[in-house]
PDB file of N, CA and C in Angstrom:
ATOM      1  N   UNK A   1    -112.265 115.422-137.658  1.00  0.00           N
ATOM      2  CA  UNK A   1    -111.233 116.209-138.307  1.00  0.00           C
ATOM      3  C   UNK A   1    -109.948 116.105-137.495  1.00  0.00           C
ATOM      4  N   UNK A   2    -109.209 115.974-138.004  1.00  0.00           N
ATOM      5  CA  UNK A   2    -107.649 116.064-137.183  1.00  0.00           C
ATOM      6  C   UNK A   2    -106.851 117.320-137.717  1.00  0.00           C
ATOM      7  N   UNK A   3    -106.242 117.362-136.459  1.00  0.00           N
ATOM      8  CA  UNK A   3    -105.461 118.903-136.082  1.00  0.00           C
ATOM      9  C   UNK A   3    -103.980 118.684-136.268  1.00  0.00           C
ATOM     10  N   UNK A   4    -103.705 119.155-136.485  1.00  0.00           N
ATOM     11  CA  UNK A   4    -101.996 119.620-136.453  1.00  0.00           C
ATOM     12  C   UNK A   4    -101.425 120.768-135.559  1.00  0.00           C
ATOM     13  N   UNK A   5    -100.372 120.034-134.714  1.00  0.00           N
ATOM     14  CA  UNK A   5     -99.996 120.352-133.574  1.00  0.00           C
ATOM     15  C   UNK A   5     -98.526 120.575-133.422  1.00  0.00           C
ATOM     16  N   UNK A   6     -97.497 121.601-133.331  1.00  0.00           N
ATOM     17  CA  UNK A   6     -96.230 122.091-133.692  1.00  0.00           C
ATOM     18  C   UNK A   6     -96.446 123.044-132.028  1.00  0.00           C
ATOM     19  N   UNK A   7     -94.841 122.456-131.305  1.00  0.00           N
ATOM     20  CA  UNK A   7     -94.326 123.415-130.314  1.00  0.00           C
ATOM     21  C   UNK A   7     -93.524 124.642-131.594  1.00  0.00           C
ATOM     22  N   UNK A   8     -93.866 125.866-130.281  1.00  0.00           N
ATOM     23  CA  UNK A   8     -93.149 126.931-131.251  1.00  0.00           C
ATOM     24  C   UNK A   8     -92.612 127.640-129.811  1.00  0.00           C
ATOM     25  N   UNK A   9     -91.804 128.601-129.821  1.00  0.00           N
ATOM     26  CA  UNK A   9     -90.935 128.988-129.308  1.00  0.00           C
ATOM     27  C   UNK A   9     -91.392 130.845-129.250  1.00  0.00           C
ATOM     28  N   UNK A  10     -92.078 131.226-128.037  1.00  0.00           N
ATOM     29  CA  UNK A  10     -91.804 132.742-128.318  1.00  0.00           C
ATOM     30  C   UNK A  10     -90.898 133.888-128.163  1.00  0.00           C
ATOM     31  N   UNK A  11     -90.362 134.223-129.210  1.00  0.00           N
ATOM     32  CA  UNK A  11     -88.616 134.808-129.411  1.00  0.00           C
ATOM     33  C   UNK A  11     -89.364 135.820-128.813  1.00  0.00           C
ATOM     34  N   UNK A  12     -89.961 136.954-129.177  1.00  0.00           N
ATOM     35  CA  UNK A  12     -90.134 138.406-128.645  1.00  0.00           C
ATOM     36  C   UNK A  12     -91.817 138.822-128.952  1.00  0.00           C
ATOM     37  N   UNK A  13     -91.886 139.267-127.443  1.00  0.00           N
ATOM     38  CA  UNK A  13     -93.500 140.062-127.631  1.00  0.00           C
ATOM     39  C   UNK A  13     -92.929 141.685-127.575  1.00  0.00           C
ATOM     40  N   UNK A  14     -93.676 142.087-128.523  1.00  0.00           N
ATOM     41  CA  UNK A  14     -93.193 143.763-128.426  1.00  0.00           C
ATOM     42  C   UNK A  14     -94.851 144.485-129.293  1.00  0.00           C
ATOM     43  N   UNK A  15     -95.366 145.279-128.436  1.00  0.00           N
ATOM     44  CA  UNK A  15     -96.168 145.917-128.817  1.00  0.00           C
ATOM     45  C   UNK A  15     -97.248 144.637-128.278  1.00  0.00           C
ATOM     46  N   UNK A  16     -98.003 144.851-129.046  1.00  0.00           N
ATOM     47  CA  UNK A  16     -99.407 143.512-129.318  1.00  0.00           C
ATOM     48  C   UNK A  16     -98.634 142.707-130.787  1.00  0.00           C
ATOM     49  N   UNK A  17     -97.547 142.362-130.771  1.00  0.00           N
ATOM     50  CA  UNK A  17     -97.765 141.503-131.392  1.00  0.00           C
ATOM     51  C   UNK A  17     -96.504 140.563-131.226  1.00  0.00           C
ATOM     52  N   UNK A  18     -96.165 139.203-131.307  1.00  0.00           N
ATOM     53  CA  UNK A  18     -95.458 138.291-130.859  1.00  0.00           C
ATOM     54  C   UNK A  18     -94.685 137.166-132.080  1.00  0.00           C
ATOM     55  N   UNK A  19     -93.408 137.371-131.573  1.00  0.00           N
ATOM     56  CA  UNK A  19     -92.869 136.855-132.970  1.00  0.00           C
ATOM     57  C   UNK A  19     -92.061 135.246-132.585  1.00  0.00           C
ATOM     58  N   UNK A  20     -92.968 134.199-133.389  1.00  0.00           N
ATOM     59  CA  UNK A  20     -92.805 132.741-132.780  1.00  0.00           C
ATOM     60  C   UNK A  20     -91.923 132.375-133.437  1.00  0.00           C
ATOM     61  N   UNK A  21     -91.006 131.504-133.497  1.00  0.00           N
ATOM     62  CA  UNK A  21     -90.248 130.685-133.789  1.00  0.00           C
ATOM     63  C   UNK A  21     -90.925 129.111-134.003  1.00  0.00           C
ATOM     64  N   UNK A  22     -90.738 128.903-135.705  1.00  0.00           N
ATOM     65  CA  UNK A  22     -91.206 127.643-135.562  1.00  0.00           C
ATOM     66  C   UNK A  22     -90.082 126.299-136.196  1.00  0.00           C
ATOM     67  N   UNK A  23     -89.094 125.593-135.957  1.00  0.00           N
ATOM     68  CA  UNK A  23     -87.590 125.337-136.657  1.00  0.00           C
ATOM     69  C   UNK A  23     -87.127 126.672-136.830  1.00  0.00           C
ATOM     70  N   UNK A  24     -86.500 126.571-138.474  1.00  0.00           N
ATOM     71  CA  UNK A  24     -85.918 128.031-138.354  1.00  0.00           C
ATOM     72  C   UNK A  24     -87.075 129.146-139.226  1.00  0.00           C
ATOM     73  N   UNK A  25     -88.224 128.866-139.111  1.00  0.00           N
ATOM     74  CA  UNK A  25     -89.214 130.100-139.546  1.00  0.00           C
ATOM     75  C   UNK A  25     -89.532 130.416-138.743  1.00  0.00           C
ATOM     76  N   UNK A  26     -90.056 132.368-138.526  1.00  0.00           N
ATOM     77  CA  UNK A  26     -90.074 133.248-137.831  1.00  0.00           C
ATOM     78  C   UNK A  26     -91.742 133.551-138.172  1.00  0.00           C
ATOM     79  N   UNK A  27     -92.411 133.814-137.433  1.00  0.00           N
ATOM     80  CA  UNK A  27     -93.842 134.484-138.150  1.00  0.00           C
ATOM     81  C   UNK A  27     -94.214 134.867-136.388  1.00  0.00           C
ATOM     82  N   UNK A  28     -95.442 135.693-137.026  1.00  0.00           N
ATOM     83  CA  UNK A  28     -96.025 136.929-136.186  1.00  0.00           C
ATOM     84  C   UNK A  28     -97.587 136.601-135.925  1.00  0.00           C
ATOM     85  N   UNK A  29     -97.749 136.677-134.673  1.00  0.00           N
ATOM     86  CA  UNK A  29     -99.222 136.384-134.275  1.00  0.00           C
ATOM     87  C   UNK A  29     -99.678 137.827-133.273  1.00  0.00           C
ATOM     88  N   UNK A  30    -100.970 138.016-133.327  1.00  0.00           N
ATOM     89  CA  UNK A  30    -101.500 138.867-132.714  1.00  0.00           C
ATOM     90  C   UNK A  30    -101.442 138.745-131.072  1.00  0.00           C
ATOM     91  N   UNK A  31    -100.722 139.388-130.226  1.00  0.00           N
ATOM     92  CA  UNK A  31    -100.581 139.147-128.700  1.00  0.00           C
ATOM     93  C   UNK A  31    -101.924 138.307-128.247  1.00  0.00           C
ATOM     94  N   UNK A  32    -102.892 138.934-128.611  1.00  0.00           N
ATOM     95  CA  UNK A  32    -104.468 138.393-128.174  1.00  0.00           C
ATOM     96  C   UNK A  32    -104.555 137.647-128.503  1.00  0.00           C
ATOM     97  N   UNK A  33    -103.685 136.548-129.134  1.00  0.00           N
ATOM     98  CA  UNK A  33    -104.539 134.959-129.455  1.00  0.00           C
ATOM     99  C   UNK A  33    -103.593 134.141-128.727  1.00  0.00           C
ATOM    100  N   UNK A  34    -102.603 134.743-127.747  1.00  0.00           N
ATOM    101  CA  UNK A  34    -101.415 133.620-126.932  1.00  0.00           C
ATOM    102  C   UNK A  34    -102.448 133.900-125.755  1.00  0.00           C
ATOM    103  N   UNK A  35    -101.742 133.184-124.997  1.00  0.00           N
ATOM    104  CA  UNK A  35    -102.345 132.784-123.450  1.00  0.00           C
ATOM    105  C   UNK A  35    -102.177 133.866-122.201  1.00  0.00           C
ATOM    106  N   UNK A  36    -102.896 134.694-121.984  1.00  0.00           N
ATOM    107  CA  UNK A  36    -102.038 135.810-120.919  1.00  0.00           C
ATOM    108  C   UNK A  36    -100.838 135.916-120.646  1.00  0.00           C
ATOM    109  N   UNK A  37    -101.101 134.574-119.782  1.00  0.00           N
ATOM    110  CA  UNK A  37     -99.511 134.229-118.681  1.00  0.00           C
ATOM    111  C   UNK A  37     -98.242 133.888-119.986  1.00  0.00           C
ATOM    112  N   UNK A  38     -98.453 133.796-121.411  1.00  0.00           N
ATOM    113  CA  UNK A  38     -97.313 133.767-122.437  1.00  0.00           C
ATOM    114  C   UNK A  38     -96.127 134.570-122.094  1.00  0.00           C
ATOM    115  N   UNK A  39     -94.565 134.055-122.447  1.00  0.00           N
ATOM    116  CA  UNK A  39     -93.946 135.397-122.302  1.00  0.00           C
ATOM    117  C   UNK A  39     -92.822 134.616-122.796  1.00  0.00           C
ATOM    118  N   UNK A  40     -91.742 135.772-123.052  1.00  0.00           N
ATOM    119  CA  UNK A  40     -90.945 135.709-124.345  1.00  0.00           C
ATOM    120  C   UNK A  40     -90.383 134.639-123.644  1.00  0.00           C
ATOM    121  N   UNK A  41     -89.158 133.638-124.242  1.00  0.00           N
ATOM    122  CA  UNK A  41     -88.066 132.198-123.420  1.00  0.00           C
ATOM    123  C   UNK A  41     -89.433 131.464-123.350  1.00  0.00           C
ATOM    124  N   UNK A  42     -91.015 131.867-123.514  1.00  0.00           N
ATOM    125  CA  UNK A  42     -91.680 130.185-123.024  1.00  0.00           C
ATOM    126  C   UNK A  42     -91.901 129.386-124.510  1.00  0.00           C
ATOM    127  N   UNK A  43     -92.407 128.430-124.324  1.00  0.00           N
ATOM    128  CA  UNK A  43     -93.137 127.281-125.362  1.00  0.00           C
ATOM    129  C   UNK A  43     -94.384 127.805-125.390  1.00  0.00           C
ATOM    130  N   UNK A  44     -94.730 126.976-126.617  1.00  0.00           N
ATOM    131  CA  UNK A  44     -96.283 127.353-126.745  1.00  0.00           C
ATOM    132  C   UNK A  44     -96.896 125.505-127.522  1.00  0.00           C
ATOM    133  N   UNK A  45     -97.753 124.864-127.071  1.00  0.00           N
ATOM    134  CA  UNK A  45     -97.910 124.187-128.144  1.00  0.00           C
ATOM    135  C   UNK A  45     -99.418 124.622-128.897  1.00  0.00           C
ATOM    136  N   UNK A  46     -98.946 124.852-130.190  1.00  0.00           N
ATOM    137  CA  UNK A  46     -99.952 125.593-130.911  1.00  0.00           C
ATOM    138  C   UNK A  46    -100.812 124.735-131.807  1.00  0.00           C
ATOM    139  N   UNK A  47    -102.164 124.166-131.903  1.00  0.00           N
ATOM    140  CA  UNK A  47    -102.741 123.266-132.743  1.00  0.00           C
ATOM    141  C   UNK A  47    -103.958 124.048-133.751  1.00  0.00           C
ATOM    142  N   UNK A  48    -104.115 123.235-135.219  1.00  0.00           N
ATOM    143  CA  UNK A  48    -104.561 123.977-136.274  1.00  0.00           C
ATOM    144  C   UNK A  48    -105.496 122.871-136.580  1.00  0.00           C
ATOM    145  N   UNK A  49    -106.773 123.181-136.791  1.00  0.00           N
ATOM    146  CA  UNK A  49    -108.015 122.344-136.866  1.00  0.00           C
ATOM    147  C   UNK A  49    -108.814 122.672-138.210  1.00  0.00           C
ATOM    148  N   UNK A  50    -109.307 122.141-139.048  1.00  0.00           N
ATOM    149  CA  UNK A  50    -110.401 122.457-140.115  1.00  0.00           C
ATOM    150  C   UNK A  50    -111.245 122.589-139.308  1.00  0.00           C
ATOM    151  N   UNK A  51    -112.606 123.579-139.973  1.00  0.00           N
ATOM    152  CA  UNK A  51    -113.597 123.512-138.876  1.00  0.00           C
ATOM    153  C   UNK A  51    -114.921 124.119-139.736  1.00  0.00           C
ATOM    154  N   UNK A  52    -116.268 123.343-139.946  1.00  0.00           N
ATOM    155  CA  UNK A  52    -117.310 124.203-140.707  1.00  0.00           C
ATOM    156  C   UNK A  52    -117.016 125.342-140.327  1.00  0.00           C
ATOM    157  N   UNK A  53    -117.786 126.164-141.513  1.00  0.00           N
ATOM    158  CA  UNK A  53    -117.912 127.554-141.167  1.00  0.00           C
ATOM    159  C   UNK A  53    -119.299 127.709-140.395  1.00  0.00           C
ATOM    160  N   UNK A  54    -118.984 128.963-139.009  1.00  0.00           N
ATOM    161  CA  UNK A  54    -120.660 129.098-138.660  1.00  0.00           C
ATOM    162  C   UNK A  54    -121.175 129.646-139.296  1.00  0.00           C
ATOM    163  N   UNK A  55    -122.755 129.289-138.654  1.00  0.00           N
ATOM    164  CA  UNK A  55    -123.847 129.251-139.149  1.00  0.00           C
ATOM    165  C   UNK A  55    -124.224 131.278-139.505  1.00  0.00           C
ATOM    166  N   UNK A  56    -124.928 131.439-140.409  1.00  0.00           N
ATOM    167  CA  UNK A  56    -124.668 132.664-141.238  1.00  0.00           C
ATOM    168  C   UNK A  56    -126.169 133.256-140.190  1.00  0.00           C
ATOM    169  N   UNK A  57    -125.403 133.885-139.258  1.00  0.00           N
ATOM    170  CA  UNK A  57    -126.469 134.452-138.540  1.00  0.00           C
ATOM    171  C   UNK A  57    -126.928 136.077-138.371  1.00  0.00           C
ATOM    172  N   UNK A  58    -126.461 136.414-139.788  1.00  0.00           N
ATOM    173  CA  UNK A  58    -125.842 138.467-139.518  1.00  0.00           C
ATOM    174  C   UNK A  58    -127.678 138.619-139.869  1.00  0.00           C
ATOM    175  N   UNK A  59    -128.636 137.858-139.921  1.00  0.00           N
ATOM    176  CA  UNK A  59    -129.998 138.532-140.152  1.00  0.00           C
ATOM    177  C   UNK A  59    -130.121 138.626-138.894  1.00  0.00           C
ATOM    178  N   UNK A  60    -129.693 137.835-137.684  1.00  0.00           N
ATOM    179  CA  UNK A  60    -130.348 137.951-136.367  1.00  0.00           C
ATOM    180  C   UNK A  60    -129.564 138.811-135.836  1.00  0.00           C
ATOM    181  N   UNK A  61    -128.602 138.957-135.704  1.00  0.00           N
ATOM    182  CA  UNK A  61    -127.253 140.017-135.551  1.00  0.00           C
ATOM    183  C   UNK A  61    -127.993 141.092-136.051  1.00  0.00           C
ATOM    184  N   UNK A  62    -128.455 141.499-137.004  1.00  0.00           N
ATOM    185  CA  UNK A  62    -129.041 143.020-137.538  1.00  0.00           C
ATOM    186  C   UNK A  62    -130.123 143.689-136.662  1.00  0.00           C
ATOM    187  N   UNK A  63    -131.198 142.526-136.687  1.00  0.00           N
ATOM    188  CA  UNK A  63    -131.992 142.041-135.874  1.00  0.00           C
ATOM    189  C   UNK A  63    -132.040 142.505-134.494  1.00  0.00           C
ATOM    190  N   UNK A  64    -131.215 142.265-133.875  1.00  0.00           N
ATOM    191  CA  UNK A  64    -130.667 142.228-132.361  1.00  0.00           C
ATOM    192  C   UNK A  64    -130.363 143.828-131.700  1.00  0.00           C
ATOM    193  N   UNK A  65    -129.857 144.012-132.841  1.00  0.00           N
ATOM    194  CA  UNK A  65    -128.770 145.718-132.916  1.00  0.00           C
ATOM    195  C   UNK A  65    -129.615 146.715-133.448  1.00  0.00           C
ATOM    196  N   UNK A  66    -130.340 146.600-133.812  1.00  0.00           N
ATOM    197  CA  UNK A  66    -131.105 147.564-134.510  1.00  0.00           C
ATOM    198  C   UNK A  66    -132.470 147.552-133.612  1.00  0.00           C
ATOM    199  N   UNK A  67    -132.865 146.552-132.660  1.00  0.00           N
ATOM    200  CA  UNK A  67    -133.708 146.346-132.253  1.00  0.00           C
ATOM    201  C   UNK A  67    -134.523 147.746-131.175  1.00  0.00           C
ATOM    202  N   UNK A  68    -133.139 148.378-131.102  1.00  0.00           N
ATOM    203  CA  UNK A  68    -133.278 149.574-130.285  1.00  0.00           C
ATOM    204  C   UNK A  68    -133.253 150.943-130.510  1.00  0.00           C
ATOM    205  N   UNK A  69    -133.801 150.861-131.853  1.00  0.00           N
ATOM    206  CA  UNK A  69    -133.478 152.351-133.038  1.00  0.00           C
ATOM    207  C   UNK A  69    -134.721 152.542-133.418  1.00  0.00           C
ATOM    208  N   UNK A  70    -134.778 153.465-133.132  1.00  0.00           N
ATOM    209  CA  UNK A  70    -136.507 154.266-133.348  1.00  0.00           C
ATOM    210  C   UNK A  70    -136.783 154.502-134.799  1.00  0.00           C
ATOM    211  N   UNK A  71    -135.704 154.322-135.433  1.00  0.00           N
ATOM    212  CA  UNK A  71    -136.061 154.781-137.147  1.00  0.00           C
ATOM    213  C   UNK A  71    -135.912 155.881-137.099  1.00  0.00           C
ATOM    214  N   UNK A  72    -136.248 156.803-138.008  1.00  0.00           N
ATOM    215  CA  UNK A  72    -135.377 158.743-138.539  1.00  0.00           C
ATOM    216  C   UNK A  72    -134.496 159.364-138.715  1.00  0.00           C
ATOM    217  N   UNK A  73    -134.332 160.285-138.518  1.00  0.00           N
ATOM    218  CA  UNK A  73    -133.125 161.016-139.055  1.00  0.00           C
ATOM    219  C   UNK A  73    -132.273 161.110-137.246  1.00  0.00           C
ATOM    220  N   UNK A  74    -130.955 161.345-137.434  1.00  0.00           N
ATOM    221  CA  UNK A  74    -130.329 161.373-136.554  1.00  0.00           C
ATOM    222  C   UNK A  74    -130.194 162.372-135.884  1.00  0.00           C
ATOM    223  N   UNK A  75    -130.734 162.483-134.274  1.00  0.00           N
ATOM    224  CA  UNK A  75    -130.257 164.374-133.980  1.00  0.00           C
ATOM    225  C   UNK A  75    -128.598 164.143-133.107  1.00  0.00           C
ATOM    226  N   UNK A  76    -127.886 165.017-134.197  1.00  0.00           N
ATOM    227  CA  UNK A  76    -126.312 165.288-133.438  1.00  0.00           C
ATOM    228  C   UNK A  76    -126.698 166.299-132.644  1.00  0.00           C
TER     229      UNK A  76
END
């Protein structure tokens, strides 16, 4: 699969969330998906991949989490 790969520019982090510059479009990414050390004046080069979807594992996930529940009613 091939990726697509665009430098973007981060104009302003404010709050948790970070507003990139890509030419002249503006869009908003969640602070938590840049790089710690990110900060407003740096580059970023940002790449976009197709990718299967994973594997559908919420029976073992249920599985896992529940594994420690006695069954009944709940005492608050």
């Amino acid at each position: 699969m091939t990726a697509t790969e665009n430098m973007v520019f981060i104009d302003e982090v404010e709050d948790l969330v970070a507003r990139l510059v890509l030419g002249e479009q503006v869009f908003h990414l969640p602070r938590g998906l840049l790089p710690a050390e990110a900060r407003e004046g740096q580059w970023l080069r940002i790449s976009v991949a197709l990718t299967p979807a994973p594997p559908n594992d919420s029976a073992a996930v249920r599985k896992r989490l529940g594994g420690s529940d006695p069954g009944g009613d709940i005492n608050l």
